[in-house]
N, C-alpha and C. Protein backbone atom coordinates (compact mmCIF):
# COMPACT_ATOMS: atom_id res chain seq x y z
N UNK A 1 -9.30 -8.42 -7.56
CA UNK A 1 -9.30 -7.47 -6.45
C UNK A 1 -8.44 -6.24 -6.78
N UNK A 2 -9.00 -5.16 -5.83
CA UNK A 2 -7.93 -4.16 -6.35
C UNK A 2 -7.69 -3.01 -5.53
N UNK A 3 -6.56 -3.06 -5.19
CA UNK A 3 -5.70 -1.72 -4.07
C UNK A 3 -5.34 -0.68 -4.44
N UNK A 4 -5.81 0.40 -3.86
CA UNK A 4 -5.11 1.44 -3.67
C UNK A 4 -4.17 1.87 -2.27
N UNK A 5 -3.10 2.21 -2.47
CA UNK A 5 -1.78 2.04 -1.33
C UNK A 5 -1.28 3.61 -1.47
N UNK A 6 -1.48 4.43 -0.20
CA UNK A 6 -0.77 5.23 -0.18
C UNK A 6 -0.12 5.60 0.99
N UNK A 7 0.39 6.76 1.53
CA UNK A 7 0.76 7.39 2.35
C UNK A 7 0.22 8.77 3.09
N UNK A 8 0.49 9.34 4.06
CA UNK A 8 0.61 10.18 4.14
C UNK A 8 0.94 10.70 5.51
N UNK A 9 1.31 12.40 6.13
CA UNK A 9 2.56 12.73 7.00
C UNK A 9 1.57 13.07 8.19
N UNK A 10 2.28 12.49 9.19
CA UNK A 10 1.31 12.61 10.33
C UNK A 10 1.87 13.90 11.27
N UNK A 11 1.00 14.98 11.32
CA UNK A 11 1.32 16.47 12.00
C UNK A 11 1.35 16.30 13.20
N UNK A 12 0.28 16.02 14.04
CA UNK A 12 0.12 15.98 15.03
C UNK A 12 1.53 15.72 16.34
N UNK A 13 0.87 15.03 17.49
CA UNK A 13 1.44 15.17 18.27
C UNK A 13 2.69 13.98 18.27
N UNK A 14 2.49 13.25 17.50
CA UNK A 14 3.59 11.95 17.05
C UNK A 14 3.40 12.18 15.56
N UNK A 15 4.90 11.87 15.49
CA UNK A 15 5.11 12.71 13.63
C UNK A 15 5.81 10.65 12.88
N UNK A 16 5.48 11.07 11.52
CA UNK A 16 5.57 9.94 10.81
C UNK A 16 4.88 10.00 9.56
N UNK A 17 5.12 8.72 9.05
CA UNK A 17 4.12 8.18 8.01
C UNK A 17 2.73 7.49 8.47
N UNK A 18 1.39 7.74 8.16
CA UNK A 18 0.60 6.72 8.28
C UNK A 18 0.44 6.37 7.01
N UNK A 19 0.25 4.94 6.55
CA UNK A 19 0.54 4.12 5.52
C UNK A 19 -1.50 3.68 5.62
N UNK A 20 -1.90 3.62 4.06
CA UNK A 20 -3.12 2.73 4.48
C UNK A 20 -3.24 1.70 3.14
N UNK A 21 -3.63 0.76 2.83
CA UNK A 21 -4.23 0.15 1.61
C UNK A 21 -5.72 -0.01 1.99
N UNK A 22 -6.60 0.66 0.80
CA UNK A 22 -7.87 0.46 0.86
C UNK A 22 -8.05 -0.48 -0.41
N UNK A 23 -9.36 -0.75 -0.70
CA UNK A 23 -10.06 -2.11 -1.45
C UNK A 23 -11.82 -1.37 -1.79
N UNK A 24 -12.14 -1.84 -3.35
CA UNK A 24 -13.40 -1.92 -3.32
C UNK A 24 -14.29 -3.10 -3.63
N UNK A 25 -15.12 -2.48 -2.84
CA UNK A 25 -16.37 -3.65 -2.70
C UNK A 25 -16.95 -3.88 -3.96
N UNK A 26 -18.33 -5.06 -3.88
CA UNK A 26 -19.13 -4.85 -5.06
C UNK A 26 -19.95 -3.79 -5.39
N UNK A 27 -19.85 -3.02 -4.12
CA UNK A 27 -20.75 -1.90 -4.11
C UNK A 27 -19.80 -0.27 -4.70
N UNK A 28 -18.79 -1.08 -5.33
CA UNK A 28 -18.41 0.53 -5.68
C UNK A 28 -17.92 1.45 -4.31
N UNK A 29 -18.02 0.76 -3.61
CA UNK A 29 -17.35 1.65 -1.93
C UNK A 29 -16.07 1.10 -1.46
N UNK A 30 -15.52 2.35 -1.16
CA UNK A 30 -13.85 1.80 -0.51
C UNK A 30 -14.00 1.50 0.55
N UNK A 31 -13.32 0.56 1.18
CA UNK A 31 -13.11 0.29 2.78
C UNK A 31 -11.81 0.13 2.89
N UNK A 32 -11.03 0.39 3.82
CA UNK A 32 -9.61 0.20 4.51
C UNK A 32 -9.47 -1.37 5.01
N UNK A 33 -8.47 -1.89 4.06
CA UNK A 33 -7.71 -2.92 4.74
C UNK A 33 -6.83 -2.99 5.91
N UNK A 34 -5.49 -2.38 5.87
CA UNK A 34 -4.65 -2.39 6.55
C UNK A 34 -4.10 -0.97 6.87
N UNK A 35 -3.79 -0.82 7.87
CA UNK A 35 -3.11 0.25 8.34
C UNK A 35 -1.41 0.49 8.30
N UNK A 36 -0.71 1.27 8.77
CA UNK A 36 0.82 1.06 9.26
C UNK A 36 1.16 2.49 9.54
N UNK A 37 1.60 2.47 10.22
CA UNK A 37 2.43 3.83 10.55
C UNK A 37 3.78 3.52 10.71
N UNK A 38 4.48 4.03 9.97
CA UNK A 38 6.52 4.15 10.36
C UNK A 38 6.90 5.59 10.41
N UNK A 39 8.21 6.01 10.48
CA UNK A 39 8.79 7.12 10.61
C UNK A 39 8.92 7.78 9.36
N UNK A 40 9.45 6.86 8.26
CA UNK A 40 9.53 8.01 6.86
C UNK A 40 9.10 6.55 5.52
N UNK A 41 8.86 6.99 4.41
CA UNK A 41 9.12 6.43 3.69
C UNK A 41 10.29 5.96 2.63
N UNK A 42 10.70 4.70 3.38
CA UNK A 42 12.03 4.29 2.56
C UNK A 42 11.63 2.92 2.11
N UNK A 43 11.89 2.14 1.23
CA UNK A 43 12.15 0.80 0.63
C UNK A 43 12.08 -0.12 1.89
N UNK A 44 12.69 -0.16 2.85
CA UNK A 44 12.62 -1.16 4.06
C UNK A 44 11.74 -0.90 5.02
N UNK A 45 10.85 0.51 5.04
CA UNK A 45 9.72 0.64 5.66
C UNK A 45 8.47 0.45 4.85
N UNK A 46 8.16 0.43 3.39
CA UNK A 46 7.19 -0.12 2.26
C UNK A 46 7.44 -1.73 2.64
N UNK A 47 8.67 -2.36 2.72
CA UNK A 47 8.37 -3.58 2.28
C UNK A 47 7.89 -4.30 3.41
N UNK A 48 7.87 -4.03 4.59
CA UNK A 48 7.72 -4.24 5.86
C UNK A 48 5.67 -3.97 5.55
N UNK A 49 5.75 -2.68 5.01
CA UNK A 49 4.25 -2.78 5.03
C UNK A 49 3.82 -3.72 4.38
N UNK A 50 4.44 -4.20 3.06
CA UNK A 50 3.80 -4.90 2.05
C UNK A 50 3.79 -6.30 2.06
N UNK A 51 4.46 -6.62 3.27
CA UNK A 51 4.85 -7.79 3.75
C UNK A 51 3.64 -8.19 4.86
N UNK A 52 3.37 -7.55 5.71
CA UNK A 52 2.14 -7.21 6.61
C UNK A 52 0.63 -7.38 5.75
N UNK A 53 0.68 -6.55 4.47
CA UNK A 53 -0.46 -6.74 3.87
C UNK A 53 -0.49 -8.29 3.03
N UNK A 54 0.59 -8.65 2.87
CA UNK A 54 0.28 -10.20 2.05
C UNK A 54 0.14 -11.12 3.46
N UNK A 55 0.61 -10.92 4.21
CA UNK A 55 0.39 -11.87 5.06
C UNK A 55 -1.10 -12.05 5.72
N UNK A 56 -1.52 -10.85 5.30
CA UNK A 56 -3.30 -10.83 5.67
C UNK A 56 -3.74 -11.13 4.60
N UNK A 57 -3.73 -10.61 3.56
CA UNK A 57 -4.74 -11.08 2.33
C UNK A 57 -4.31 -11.96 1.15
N UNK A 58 -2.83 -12.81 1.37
CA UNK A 58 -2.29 -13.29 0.75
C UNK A 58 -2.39 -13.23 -0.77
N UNK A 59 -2.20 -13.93 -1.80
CA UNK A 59 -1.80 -13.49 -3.01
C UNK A 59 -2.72 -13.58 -4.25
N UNK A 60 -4.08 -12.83 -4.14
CA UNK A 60 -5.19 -13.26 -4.88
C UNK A 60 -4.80 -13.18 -6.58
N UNK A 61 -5.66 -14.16 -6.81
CA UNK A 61 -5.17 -13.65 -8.73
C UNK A 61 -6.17 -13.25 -8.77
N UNK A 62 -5.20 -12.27 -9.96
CA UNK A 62 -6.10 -10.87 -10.40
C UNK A 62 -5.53 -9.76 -9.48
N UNK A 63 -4.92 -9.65 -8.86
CA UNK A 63 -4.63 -8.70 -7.64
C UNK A 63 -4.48 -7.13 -8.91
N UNK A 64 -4.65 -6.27 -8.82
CA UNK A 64 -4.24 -5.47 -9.01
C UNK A 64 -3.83 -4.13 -8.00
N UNK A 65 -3.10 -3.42 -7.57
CA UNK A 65 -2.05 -2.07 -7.35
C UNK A 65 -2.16 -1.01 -7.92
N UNK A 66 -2.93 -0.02 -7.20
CA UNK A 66 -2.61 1.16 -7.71
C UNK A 66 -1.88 2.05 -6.35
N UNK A 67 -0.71 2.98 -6.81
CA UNK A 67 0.43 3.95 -5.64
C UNK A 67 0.51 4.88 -6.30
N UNK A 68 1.37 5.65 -5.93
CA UNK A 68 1.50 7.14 -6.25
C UNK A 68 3.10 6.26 -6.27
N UNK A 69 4.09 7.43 -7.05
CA UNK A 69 5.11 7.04 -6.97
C UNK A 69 6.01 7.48 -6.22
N UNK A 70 5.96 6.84 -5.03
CA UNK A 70 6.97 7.52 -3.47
C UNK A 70 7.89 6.54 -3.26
N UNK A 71 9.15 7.04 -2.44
CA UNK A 71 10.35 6.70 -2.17
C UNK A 71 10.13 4.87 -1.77
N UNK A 72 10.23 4.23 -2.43
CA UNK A 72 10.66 2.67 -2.20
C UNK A 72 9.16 2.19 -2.40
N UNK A 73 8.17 2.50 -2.46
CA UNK A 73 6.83 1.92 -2.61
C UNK A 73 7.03 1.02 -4.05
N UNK A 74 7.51 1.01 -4.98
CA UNK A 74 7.32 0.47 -6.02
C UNK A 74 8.11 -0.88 -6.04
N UNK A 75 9.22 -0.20 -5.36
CA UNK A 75 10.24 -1.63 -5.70
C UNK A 75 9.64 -2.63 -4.18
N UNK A 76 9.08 -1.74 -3.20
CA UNK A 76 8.42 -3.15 -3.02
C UNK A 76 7.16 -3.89 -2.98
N UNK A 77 6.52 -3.32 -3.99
CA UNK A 77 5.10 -3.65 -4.64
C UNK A 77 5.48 -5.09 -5.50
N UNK A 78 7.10 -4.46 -6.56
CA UNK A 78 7.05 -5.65 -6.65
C UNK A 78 7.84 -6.85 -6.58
N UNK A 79 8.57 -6.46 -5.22
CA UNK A 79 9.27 -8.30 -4.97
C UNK A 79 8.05 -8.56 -4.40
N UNK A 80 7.34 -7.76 -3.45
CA UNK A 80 5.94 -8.88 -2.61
C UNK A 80 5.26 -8.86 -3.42
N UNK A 81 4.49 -8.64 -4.39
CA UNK A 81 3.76 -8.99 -5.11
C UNK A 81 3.55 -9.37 -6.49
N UNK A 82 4.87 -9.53 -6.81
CA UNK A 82 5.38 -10.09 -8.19
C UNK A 82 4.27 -10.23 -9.10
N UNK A 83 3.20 -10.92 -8.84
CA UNK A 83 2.11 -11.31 -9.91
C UNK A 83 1.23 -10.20 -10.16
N UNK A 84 1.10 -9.00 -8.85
CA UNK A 84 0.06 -8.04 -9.28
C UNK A 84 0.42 -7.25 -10.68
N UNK A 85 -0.96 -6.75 -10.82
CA UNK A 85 -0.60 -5.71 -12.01
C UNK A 85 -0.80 -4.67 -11.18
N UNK A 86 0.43 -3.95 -11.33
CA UNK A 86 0.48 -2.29 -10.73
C UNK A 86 0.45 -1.08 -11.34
N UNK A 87 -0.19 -0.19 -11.45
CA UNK A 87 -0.27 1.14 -11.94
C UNK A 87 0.12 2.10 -10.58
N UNK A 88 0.79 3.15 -11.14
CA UNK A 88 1.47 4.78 -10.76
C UNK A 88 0.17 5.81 -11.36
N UNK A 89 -0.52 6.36 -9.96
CA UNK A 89 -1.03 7.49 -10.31
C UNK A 89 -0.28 8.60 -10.63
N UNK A 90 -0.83 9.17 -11.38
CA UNK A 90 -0.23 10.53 -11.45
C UNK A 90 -0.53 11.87 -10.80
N UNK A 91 0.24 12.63 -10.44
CA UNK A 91 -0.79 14.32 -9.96
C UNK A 91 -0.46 14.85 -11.27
C-alpha cells in the first residue's frame, strides 16, 4: 500500500492546518483516507494525526510513505510507523 501525507493552510474563515493522507487504488486513482485539521504543524500535532491514521488502517506490510518535509511530520512517520518505507518529496 502506499500514502501520500500532506498538509496544507486553511485561509478561510477558521484558520489552521488541514492535514489529509490519500492512497491509490488498482486503478491508478487517488482517494482520501483520512482527514485532520489542527492549528499548526508541530511533532505533537503529526503524531496525533499519525496515530488516528494507524488506528484506522493499522499496520499493513509493505506500507509505504511518501511527505514533504514539514515541521515534525517525519519524526512521527516514524515512531508510528516504524516498519513503513518512507520517502521526502522534494520541490
Amino acid at each position: 500500500p502506499y500514502l501520500a501525507i500532506d498538509s496544507t493552510f486553511l485561509t478561510g474563515k477558521f484558520k489552521g492546518q488541514l492535514a489529509i493522507a490519500c492512497a491509490v487504488d488498482g486503478h491508478n486513482s487517488m482517494f482520501p483516507v483520512a482527514l485532520g485539521i489542527f492549528d499548526l504543524e508541530t511533532n505533537e500535532n503529526w503524531m496525533w494525526f499519525m496515530q488516528q491514521l494507524k488506528d484506522a488502517i493499522g499496520t499493513p506490510r509493505g506500507l509505504a510513505i511518501c511527505t514533504d518535509v514539514g515541521k515534525g511530520i517525519d519524526s512521527a512517520v516514524h515512531e508510528v510507523f516504524p516498519n513503513a518505507e518512507h520517502r521526502e518529496c522534494m520541490k
